[in-house]
Protein backbone atom coordinates (compact mmCIF):
# COMPACT_ATOMS: atom_id res chain seq x y z
CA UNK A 1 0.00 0.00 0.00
CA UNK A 2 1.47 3.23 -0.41
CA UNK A 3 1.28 6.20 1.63
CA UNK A 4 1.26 9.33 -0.88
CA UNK A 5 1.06 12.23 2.62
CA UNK A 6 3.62 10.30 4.70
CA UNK A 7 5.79 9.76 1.58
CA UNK A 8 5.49 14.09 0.81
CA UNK A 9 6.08 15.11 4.04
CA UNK A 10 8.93 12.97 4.68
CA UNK A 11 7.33 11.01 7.63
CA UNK A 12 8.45 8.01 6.35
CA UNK A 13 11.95 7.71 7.25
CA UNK A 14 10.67 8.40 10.98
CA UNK A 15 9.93 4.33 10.28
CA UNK A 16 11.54 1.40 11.65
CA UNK A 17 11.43 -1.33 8.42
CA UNK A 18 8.30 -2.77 10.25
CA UNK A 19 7.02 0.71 10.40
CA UNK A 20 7.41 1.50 7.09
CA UNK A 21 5.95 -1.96 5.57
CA UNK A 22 2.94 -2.28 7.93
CA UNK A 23 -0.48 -1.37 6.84
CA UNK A 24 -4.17 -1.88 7.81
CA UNK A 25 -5.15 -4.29 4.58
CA UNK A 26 -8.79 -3.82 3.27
CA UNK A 27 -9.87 -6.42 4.58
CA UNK A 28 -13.24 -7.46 7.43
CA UNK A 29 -13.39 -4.24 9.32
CA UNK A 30 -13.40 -2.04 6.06
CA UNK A 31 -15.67 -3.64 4.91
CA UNK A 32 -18.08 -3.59 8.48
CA UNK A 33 -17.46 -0.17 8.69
CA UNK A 34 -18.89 1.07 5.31
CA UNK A 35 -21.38 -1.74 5.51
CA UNK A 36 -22.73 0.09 8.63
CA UNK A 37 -23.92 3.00 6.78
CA UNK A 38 -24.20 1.48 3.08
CA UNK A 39 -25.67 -2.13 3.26
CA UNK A 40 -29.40 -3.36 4.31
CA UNK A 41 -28.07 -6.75 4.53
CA UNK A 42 -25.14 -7.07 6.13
CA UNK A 43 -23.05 -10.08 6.12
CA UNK A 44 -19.16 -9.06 7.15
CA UNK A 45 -18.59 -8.97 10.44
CA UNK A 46 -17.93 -12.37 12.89
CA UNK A 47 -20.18 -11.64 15.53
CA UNK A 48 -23.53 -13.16 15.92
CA UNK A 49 -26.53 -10.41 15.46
CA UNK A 50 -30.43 -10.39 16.14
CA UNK A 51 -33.40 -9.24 17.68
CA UNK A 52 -33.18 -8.00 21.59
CA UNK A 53 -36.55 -9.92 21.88
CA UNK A 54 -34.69 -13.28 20.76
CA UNK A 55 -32.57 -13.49 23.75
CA UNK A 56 -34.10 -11.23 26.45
CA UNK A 57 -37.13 -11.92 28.13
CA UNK A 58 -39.67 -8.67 27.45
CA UNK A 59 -37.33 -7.46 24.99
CA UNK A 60 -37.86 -5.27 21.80
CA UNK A 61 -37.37 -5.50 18.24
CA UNK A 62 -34.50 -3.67 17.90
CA UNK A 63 -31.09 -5.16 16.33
CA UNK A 64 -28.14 -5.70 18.49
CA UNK A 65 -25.36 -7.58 19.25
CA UNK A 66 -26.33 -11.38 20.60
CA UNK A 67 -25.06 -12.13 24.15
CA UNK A 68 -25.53 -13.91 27.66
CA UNK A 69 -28.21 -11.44 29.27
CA UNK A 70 -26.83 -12.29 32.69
CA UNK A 71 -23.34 -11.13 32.04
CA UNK A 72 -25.41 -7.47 30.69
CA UNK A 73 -26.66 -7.32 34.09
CA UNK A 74 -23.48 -6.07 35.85
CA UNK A 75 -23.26 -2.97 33.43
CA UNK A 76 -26.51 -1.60 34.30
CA UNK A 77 -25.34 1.58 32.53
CA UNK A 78 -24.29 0.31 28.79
CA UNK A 79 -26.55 -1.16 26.22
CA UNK A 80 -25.81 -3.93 24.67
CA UNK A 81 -23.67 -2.30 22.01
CA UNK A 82 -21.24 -0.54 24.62
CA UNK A 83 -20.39 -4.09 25.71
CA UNK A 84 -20.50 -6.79 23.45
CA UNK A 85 -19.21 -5.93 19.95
CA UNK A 86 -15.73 -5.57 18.35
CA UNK A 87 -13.97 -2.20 18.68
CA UNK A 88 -12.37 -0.44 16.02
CA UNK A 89 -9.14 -1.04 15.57
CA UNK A 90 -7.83 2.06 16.22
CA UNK A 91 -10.31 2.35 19.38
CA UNK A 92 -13.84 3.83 19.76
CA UNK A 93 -14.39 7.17 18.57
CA UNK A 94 -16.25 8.90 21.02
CA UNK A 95 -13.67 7.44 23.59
CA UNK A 96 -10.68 8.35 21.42
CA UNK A 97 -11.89 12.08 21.37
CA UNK A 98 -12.61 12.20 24.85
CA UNK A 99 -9.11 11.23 25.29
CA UNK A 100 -7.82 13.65 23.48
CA UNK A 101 -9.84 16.35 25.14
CA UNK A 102 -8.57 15.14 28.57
CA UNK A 103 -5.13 15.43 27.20
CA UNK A 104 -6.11 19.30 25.87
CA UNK A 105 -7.61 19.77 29.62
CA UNK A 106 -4.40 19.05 31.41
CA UNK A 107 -2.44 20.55 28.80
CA UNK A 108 -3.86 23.80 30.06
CA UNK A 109 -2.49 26.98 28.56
CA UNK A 110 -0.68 24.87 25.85
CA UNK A 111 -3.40 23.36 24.57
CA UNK A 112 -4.87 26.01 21.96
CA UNK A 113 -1.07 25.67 20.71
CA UNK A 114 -0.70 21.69 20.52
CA UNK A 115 -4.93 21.51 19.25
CA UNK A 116 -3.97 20.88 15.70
CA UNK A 117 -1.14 19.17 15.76
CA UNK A 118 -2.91 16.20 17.29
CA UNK A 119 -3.79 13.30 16.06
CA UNK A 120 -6.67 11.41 17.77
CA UNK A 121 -5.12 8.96 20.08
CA UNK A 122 -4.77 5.24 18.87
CA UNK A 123 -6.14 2.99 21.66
CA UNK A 124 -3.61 0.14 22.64
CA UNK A 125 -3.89 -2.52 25.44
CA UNK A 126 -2.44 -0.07 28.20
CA UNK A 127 1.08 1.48 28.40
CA UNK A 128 3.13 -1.90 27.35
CA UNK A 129 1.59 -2.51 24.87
CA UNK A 130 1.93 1.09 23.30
CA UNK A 131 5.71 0.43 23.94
CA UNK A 132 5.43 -2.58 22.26
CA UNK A 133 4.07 -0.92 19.46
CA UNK A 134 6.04 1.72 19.24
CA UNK A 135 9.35 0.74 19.83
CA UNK A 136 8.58 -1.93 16.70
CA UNK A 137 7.31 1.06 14.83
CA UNK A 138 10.56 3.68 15.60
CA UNK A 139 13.17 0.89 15.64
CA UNK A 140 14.79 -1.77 13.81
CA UNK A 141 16.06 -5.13 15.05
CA UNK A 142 19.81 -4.52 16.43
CA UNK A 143 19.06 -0.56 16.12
CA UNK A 144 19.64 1.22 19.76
CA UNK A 145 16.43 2.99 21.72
CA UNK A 146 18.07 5.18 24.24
CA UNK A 147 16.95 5.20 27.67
CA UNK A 148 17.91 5.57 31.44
CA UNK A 149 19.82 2.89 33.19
CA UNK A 150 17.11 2.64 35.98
CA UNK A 151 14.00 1.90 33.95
CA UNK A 152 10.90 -0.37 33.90
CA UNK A 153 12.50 -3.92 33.73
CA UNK A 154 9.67 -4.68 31.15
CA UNK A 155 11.35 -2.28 29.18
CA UNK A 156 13.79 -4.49 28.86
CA UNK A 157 11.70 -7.39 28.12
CA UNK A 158 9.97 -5.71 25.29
CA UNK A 159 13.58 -4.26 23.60
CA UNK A 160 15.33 -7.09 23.40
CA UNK A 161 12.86 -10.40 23.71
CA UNK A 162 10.12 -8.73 21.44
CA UNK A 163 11.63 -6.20 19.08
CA UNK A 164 15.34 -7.47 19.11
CA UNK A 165 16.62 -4.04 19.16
CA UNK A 166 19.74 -2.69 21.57
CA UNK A 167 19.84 -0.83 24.36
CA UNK A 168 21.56 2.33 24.68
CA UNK A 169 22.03 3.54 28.32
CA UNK A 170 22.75 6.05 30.37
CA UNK A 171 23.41 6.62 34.12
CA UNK A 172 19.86 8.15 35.50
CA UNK A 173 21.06 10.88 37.74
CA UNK A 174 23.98 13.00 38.05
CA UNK A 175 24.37 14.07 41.37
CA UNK A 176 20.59 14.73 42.79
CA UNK A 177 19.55 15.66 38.78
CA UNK A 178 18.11 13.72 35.75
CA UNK A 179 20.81 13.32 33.52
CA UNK A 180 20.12 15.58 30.69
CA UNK A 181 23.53 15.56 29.53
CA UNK A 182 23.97 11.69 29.54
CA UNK A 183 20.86 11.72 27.30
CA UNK A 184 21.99 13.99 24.90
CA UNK A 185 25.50 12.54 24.77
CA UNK A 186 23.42 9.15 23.90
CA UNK A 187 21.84 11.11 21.21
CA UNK A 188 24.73 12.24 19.60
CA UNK A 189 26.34 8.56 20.14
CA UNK A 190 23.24 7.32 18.05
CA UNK A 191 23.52 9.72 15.44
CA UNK A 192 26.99 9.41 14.90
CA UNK A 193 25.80 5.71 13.22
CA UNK A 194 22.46 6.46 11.90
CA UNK A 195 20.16 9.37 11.00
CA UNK A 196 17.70 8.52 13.51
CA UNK A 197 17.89 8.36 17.49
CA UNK A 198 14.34 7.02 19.49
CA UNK A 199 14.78 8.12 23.40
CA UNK A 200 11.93 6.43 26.09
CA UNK A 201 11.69 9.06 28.72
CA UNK A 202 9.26 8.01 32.47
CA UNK A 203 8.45 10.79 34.66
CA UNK A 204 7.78 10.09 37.08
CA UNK A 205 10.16 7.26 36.82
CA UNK A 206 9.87 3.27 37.85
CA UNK A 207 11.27 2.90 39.47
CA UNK A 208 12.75 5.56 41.37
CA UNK A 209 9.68 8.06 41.28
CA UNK A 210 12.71 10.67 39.91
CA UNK A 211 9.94 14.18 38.68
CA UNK A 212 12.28 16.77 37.10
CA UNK A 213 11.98 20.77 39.19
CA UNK A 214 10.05 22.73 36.74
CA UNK A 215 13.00 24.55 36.07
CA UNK A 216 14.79 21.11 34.80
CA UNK A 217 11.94 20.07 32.91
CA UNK A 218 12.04 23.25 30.73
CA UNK A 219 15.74 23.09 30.29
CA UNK A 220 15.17 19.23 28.90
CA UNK A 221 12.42 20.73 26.56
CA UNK A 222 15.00 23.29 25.84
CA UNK A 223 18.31 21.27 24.91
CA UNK A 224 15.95 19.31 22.98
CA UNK A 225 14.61 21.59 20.89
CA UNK A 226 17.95 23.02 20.36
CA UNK A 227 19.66 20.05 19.45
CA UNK A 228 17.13 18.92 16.56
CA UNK A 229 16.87 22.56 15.46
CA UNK A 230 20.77 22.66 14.87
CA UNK A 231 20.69 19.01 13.11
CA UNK A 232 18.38 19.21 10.77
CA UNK A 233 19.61 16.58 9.03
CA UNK A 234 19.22 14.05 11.85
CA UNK A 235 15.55 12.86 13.09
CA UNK A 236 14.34 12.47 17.02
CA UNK A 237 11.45 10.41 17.63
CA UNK A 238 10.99 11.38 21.66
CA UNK A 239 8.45 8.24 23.09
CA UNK A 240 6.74 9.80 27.06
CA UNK A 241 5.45 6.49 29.02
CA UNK A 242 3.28 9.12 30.59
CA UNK A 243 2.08 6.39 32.77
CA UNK A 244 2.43 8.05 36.28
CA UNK A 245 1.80 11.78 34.88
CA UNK A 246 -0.54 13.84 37.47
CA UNK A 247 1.03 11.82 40.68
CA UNK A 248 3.57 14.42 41.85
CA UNK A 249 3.77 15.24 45.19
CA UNK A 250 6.46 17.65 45.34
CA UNK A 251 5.41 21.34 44.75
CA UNK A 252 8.79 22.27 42.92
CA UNK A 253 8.41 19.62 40.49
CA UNK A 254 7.00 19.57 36.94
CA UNK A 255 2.74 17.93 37.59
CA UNK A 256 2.36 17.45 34.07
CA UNK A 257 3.91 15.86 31.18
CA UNK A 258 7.14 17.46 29.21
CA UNK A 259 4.85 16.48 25.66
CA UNK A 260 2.55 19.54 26.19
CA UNK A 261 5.55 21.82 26.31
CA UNK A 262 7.33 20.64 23.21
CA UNK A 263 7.17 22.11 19.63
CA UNK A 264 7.80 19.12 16.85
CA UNK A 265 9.71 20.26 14.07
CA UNK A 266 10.26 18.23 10.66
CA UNK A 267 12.87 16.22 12.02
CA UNK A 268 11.21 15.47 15.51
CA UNK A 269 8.25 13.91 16.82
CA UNK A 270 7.22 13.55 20.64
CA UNK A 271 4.94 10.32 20.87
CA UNK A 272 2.85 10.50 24.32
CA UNK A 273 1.85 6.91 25.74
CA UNK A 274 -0.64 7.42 28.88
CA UNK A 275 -3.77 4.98 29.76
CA UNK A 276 -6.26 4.52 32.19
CA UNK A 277 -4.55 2.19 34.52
CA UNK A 278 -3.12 4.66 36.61
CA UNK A 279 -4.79 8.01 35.40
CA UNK A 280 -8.50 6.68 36.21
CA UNK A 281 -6.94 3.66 38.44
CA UNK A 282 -8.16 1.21 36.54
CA UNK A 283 -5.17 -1.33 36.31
CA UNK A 284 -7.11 -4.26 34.64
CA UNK A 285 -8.84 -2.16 32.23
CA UNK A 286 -5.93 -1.87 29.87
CA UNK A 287 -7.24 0.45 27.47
CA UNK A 288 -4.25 3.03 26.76
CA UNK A 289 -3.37 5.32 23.92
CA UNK A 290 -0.74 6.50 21.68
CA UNK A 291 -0.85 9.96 20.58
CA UNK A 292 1.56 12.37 18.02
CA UNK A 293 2.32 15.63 18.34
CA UNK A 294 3.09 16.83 14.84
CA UNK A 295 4.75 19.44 13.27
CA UNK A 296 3.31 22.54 11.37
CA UNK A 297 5.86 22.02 8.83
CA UNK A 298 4.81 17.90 7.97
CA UNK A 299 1.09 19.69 7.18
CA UNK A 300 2.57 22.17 4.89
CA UNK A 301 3.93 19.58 2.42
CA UNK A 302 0.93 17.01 2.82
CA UNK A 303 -2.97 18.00 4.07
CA UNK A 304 -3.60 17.65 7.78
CA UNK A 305 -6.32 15.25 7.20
CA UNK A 306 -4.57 13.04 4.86
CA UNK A 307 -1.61 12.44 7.06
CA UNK A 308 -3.57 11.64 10.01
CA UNK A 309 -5.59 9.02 7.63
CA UNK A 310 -2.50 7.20 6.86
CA UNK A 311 -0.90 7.37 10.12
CA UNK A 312 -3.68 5.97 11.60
CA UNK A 313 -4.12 3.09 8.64
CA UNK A 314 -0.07 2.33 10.08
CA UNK A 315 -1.36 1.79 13.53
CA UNK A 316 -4.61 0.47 12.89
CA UNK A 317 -2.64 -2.79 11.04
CA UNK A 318 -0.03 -2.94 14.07
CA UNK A 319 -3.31 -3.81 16.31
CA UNK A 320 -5.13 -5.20 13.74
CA UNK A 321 -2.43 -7.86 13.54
CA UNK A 322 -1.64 -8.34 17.33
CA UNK A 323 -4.56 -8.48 19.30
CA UNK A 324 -7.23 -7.06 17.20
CA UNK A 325 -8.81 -4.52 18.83
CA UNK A 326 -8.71 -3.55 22.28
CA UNK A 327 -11.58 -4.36 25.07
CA UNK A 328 -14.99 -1.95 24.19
CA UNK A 329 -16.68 -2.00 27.52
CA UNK A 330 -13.52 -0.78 29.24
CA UNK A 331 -13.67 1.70 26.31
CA UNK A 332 -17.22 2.44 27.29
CA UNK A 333 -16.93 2.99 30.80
CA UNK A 334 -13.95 5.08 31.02
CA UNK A 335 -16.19 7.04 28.18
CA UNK A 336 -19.05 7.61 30.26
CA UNK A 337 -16.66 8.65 33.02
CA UNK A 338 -14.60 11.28 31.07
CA UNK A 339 -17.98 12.56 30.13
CA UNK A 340 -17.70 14.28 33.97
CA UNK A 341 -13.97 15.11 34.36
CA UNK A 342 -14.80 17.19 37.37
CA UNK A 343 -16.25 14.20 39.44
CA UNK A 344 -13.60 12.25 37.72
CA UNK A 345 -11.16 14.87 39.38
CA UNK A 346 -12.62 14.84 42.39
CA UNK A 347 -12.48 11.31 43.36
CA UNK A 348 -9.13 10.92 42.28
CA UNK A 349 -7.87 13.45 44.67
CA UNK A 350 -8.73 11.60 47.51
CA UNK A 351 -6.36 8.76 46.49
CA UNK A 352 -3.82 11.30 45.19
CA UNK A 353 -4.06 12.97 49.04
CA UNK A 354 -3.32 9.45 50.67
CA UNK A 355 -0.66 9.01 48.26
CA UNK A 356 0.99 12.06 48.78
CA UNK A 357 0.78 11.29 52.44
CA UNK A 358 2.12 8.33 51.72
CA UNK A 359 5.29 9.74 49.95
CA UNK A 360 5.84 12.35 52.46
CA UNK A 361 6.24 9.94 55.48
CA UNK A 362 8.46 7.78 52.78
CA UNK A 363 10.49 10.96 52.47
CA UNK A 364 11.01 11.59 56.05
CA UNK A 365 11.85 7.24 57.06
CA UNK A 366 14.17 6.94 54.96
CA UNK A 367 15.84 10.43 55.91
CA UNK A 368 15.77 8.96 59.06
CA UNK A 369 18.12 5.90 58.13
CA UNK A 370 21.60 5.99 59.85
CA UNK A 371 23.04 2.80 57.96
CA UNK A 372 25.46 3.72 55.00
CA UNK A 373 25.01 0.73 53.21
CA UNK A 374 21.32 2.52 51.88
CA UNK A 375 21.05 4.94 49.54
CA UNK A 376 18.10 6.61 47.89
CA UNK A 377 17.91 7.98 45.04
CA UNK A 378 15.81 11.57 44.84
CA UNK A 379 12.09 10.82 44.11
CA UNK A 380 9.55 13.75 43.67
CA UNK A 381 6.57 11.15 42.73
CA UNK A 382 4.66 8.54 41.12
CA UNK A 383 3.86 5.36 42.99
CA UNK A 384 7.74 4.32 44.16
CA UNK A 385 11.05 5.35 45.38
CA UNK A 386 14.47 3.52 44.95
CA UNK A 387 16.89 2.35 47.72
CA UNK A 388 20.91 1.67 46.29
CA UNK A 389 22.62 -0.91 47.86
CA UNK A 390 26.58 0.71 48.88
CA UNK A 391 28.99 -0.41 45.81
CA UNK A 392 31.54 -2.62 46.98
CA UNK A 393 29.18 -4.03 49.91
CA UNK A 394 29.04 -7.28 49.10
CA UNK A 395 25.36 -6.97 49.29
CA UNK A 396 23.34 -7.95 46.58
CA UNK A 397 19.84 -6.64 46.18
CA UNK A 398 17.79 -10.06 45.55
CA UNK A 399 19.63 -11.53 48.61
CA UNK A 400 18.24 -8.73 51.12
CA UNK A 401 14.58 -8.92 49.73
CA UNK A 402 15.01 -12.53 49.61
CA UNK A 403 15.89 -12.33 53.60
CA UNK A 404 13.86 -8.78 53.93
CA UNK A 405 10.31 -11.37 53.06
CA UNK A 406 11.95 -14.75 55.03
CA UNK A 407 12.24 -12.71 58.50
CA UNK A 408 10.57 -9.73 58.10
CA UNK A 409 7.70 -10.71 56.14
CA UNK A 410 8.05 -7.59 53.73
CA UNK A 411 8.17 -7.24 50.16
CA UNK A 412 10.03 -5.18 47.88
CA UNK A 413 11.35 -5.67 44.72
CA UNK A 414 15.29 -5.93 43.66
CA UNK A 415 16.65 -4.74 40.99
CA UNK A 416 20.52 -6.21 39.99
CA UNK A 417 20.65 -4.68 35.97
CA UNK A 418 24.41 -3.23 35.75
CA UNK A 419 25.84 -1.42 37.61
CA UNK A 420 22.46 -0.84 39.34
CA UNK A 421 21.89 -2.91 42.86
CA UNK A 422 19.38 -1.58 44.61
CA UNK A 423 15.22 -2.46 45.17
CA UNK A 424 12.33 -0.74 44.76
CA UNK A 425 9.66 0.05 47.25
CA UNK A 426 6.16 0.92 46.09
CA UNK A 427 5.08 3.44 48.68
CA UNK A 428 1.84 3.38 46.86
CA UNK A 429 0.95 0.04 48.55
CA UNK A 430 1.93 0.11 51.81
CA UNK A 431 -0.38 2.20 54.33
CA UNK A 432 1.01 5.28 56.28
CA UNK A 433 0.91 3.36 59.38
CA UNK A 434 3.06 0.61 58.26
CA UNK A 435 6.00 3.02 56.57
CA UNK A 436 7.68 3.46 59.58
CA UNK A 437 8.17 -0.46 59.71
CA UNK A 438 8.94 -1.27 56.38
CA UNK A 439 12.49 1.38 56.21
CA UNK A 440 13.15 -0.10 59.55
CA UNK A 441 12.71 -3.75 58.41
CA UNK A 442 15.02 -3.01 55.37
CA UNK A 443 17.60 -1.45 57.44
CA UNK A 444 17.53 -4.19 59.23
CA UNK A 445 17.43 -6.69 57.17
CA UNK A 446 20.95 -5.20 55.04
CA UNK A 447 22.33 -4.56 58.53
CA UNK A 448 22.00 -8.38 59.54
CA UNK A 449 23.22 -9.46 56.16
CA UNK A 450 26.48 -7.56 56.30
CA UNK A 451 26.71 -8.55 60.01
């Protein structure tokens, strides 16, 4: 299939070789979705349809989708056809713009600036699998993605098990600061072999809940900028797992995500990835969404409307051919939900309070620690902080949890990737009253291992 807009505006060479092949064939769903509107007989689509009066007792006439009328019963609020058909590939319309209109409601003053150069967010099956998709999409098998040394061990999972790319790193922090010069050092590393880098950015971070000072997070949009505009030659693609964005707790730090403040320019594209696991705390829902900021100067050598059509037909046949289409009643639900942000907002807050709560005794325990052989890293948010085992120790991290569960009957999670040694603690469990005991317990627990 070709791809006359992406082709004219250069987008293609954004593309992995996956990227650039995949399509959305015309194949069942086309065909559904025109015979919606077109056909009085329609015979495309795999899923059984009839009367409501053929399955449900007292029921009408009307057509809809045929299901188990007990399982309807426990979403009193959707009809049949919020529940039980396929989605759309690319996700539900009404749900997609909803999303985006969230995304234009948090991106506050910025968002009569970023309005057009959005597409309408591609619904994925939650954060991982948007980096799944994406990383296939931006990167080719032993190509690098460039990320920060304390990451998501999924990440891992997904860059070298799934897409069978490589991993360039770079040390988190320098000092009590992200490392924006490690990551643009990385960039120019990248470059130096190949016209196009692909940096995965987390903030807040898992695993060490690491939320730039807004200060910081400007001067990252900054460099940024700067560094494409002077290489104009070279391509960015800049993927946000936006997965923890709103859950800051420190009042110096950046609450939002760095996508709203960037510009795109020919040569780079910010991807946001976000969902409603953690935005609308819905962890089993796994509905997220993948959406492009694009630059002003893509639309000047292609129509608007034409290159959203074709990047959307991309991304349509990356779902289409890995699980389909993603759940509708999640889709649904989360709908009806968005459809009253302020309520929405509201409730939210009341787990965001105990959070912060949460992250403020964190703060103060493990300020409280008088063993050397812990060290944590600065955290600012999100659901976790990070704990580094002393170098040189002799301690390794899967050896205290291991002993930190067996006596202490507490659980954390190590992480040995590196030079990294440390374990992560996810605050956002663990109630306030039990805080206190868990930083003991792991002080403990390192002390009687180096005994």
């Amino acid at each position: 299939m070709d791809f006359p807009a992406l082709q004219q505006a250069g987008i293609v060479d954004f593309f992995s070789e996956y990227g650039k092949q995949i399509y959305n064939p015309t194949g069942i769903f086309y065909w559904t979705g025109r015979s919606k509107t077109e056909a009085k007989i329609n015979a495309t689509i795999g899923s059984a349809k009839g009367r409501a009066k053929d399955i449900f007792e007292g029921g009408d006439d009307k057509k809809i989708t045929l299901c188990i009328p007990s399982m309807q019963k426990y979403f009193p609020e959707l009809s049949t056809e919020e529940i039980f058909p396929y989605a759309p590939e690319a996700g539900v319309p009404a749900f997609r713009e909803a999303w985006k209109q969230w995304l234009l409601k948090k991106a506050g003053a910025d968002a009569d600036r970023i309005s057009p150069r959005l597409n309408s967010p591609y619904v994925i099956p939650g954060i991982t699998g948007g980096i799944s998709i994406c990383t296939r999409m931006f990167v080719d098998p032993g190509a690098p993605i460039i990320v920060p040394d304390k990451r998501w061990e999924n990440y891992d999972n997904v860059f070298l098990r799934n897409v069978f790319c490589e991993i360039e790193e770079f040390p988190t922090f320098r000092g009590q600061d992200f490392n924006l010069e490690g990551m643009i050092d990385s960039i120019k590393k990248v470059w130096q072999k190949q016209d196009r880098a692909v940096v995965m950015l987390n903030f807040p971070n898992n695993p060490t809940g690491c939320c730039p000072p807004k200060a910081a997070g400007r001067e990252i949009v900054k460099t940024i900028q700067d560094l494409t505009a002077s290489t104009p030659d070279k391509k960015l693609v800049l993927l946000l797992d936006d997965a923890y964005e709103g859950y800051v707790y420190d009042e110096e730090a950046e609450n939002r995500s760095l996508f709203y403040l960037f510009d795109p320019a020919p040569n780079f594209l910010p991807v946001k990835m976000d969902g409603v696991s953690k935005e609308m705390l819905w962890y089993g829902a796994r509905i997220g969404a993948i959406t492009f900021m694009c630059p002003d100067g893509w639309f000047e050598k292609a129509g608007r409307d034409d290159i959203f059509k074709e990047l959307e037909n991309k991304f349509r046949g990356v779902v289409r051919n890995t699980v389909s289409n993603c759940s509708h009643v999640a889709q649904s639900a989360a709908l009806k939900a968005l459809q009253n942000l302020d309520q929405i907002m509201s409730e939210r807050k009341k787990v965001f309070d105990l959070l912060s709560e949460r992250y403020h005794l964190m703060k103060q325990e493990l300020g409280k620690l008088t063993t050397d052989l812990l060290i944590p890293d600065p955290f600012q948010g999100g659901f976790f902080c990070f704990v580094n085992i002393k170098p040189g120790c002799g301690l390794k991290a899967s050896d205290v949890c291991d002993h930190l569960l067996k006596k202490y009957a507490v659980g954390a999670v190590p992480l040995e990737m590196g030079d990294i040694n440390g374990i992560r603690l996810a605050f956002c469990g663990v109630e306030a009253q039990d805080i206190p005991q868990l930083c003991q317990s792991l002080e403990q627990a390192v002390t009687d291992l180096a005994g």
